[in-house]
Protein backbone atom coordinates (compact mmCIF):
# COMPACT_ATOMS: atom_id res chain seq x y z
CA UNK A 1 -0.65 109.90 -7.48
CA UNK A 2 -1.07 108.51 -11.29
CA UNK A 3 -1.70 111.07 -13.25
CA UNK A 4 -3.64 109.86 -17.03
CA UNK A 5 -2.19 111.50 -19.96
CA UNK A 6 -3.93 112.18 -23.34
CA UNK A 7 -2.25 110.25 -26.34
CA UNK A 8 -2.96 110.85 -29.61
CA UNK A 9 -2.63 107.47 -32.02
CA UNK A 10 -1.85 108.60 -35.74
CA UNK A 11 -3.27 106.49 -38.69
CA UNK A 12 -0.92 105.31 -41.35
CA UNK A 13 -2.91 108.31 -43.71
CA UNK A 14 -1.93 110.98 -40.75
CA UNK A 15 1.73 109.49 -40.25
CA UNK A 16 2.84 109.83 -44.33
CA UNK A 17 0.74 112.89 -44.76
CA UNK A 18 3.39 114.40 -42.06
CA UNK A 19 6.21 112.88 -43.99
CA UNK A 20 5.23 114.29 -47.40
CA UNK A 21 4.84 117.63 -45.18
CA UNK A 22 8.15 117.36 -43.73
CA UNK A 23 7.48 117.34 -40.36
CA UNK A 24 10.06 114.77 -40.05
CA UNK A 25 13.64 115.49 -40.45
CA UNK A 26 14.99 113.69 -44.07
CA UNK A 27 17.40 111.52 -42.27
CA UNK A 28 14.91 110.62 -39.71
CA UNK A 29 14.47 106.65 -39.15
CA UNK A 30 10.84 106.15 -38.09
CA UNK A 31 8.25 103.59 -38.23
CA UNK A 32 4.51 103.66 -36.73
CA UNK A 33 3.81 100.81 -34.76
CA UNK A 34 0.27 100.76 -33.39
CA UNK A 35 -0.59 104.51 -33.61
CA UNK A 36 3.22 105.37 -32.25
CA UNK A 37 5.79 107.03 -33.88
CA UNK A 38 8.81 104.84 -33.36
CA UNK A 39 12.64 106.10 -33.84
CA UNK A 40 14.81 102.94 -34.97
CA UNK A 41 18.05 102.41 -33.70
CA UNK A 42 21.24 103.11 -35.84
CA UNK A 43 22.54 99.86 -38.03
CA UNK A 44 25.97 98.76 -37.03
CA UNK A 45 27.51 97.15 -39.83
CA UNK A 46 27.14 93.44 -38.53
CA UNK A 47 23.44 94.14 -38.92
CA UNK A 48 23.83 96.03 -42.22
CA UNK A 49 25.81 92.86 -43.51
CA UNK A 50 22.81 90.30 -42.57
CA UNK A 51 20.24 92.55 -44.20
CA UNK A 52 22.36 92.63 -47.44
CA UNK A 53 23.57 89.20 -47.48
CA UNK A 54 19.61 87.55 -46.26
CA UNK A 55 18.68 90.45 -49.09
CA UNK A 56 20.62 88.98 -51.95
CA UNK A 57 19.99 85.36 -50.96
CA UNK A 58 16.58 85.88 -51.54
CA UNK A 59 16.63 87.99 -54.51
CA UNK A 60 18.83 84.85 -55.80
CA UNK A 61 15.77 82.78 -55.49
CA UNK A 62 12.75 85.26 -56.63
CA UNK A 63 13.15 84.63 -60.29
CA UNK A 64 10.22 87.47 -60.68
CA UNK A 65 7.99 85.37 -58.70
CA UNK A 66 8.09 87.88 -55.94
CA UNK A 67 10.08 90.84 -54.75
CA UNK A 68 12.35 91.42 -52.20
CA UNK A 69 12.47 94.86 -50.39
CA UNK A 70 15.03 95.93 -48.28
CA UNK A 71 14.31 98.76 -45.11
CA UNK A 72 11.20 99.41 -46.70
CA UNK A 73 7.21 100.38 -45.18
CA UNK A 74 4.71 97.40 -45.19
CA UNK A 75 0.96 98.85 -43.80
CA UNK A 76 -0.01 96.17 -41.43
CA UNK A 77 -3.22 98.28 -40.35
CA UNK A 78 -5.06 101.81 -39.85
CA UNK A 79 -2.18 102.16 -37.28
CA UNK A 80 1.15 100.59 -38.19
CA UNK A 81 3.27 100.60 -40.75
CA UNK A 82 6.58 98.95 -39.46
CA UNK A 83 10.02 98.63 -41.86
CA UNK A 84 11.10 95.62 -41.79
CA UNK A 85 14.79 94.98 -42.63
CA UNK A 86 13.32 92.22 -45.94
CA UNK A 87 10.32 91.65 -46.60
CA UNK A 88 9.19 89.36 -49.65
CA UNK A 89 6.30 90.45 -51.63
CA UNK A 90 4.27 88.87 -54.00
CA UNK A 91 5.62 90.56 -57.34
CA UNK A 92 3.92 93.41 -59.15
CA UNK A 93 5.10 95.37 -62.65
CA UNK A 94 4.76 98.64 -60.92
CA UNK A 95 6.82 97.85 -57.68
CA UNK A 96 3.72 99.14 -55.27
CA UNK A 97 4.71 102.39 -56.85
CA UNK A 98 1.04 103.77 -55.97
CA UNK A 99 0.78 102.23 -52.08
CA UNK A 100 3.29 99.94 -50.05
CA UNK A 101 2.26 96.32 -49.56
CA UNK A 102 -0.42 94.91 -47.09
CA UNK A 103 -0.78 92.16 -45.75
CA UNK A 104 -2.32 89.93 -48.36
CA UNK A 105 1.13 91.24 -50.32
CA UNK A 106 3.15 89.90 -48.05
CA UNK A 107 5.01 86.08 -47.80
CA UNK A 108 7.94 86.65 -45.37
CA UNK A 109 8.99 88.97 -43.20
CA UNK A 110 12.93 89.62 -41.66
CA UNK A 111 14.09 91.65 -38.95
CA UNK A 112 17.86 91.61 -37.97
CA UNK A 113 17.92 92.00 -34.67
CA UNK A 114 21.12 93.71 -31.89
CA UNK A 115 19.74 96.16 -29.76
CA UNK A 116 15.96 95.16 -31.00
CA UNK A 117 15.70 91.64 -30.14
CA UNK A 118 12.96 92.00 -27.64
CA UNK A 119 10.66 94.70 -29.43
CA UNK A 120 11.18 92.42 -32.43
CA UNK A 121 9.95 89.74 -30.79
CA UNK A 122 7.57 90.75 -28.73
CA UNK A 123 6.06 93.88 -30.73
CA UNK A 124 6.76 93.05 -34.65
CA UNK A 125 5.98 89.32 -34.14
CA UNK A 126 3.00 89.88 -32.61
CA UNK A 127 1.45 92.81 -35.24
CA UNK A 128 2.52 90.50 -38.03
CA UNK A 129 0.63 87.11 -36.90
CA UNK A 130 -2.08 90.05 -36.09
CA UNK A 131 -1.57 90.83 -40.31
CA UNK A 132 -1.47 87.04 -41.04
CA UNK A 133 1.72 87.19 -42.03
CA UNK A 134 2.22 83.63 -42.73
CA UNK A 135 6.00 83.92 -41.49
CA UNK A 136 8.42 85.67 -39.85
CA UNK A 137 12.09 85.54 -39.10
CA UNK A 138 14.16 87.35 -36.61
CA UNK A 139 18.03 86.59 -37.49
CA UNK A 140 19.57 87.36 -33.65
CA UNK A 141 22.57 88.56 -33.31
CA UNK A 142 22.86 88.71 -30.10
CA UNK A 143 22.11 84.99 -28.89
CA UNK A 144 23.51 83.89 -32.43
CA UNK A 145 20.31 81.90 -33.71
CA UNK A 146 17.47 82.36 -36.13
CA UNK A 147 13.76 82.51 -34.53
CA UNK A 148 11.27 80.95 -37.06
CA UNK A 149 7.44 82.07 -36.37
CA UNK A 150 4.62 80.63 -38.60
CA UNK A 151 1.34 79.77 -38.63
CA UNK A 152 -0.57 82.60 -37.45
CA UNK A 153 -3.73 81.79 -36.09
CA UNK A 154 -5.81 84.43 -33.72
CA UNK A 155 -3.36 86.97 -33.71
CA UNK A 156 -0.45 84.77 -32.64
CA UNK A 157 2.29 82.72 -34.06
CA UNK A 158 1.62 78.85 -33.38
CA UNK A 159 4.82 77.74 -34.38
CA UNK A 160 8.46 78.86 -33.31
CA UNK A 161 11.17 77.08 -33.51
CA UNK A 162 14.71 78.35 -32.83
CA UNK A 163 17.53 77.37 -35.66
CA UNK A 164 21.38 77.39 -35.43
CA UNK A 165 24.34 77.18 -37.17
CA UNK A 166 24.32 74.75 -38.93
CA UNK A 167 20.73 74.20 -39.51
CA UNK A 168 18.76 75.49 -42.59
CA UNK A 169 15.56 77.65 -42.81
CA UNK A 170 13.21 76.27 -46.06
CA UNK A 171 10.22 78.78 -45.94
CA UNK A 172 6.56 77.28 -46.39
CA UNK A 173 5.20 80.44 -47.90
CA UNK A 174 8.22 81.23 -50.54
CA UNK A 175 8.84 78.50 -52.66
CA UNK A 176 12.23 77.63 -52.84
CA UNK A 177 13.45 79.51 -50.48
CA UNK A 178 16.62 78.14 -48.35
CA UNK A 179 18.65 79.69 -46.50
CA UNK A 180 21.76 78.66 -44.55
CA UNK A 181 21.84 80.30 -41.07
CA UNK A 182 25.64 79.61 -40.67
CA UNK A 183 25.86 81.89 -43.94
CA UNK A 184 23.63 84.34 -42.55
CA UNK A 185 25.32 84.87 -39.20
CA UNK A 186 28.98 84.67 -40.44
């Protein structure tokens, strides 16, 4: 016998009203994906290492034409506000000090993947062609390779392609923007 179960979704207003109310513990690592309050996994340092190194890469190339945020919310929606590990923004004097970005902020978006590959790319890719994010990376640890989605269209990604060492990534959306995935992986 199935039995249904009521679910409540939370709106991005509900989910950081509970923050600000501490209902969450402070060293809780959350993110709402579709009305869902998500716990992230912990960061092993081999994932720490990409997000700083793909971090400072970047920042290397904003020259205050955007901003890169590390670990940070992005509202997608009413119902998700995922934390990417970098996300590149276009750049504002008060840092989105008064509401995180939204999509029509938001150039590039970078998860480092482990124990998340698939919800990364089967969860996050899909809410951010949703967003029109025009593109997103997932660095992989685990198969060793960089997955390149772009051109959302619909809801979906059009274009992946799958780098390796030894091949570069030049974004379409962030001018100037290389980056070496041999670098990146180590």
């Amino acid at each position: 016998m199935s039995v249904n179960l009521a679910k409540h979704s939370f709106t991005v207003s509900e989910y950081e009203r509970m923050g600000e109310m501490g209902v969450f513990a402070p060293e809780a690592r959350l993110e709402l994906i579709e009305g869902e309050i998500i716990e992230l996994s912990p960061i092993g340092s081999r994932h720490a290492a990409c997000v700083q190194l793909v971090s400072d890469l970047i920042r290397d190339a904003a020259e205050r034409n955007f901003s890169v945020r590390t670990q940070n919310p992005v509202v997608l929606d009413d119902f998700s506000e995922p934390q990417p590990d970098v996300v590149v923004v276009t750049f504002r004097p008060d840092y989105y000090r008064d509401a995180h970005p939204r999509p029509q902020d938001i150039l590039l978006v970078v998860e480092v993947a482990d124990t998340t590959v698939e919800k990364d790319r089967l969860v996050k890719t899909r809410l951010y062609a949703r967003a029109g994010i025009p593109e997103a990376l997932i660095f992989n640890l685990i198969e060793d390779q960089l997955e390149y989605y772009s051109e959302p269209e619909a809801g979906v990604y059009q274009c992946r392609e799958i780098l390796k060492r030894g091949d570069r990534f030049e974004s379409k959306s962030v001018n100037g923007l290389t980056l070496d995935v041999q670098t990146i992986l180590g």
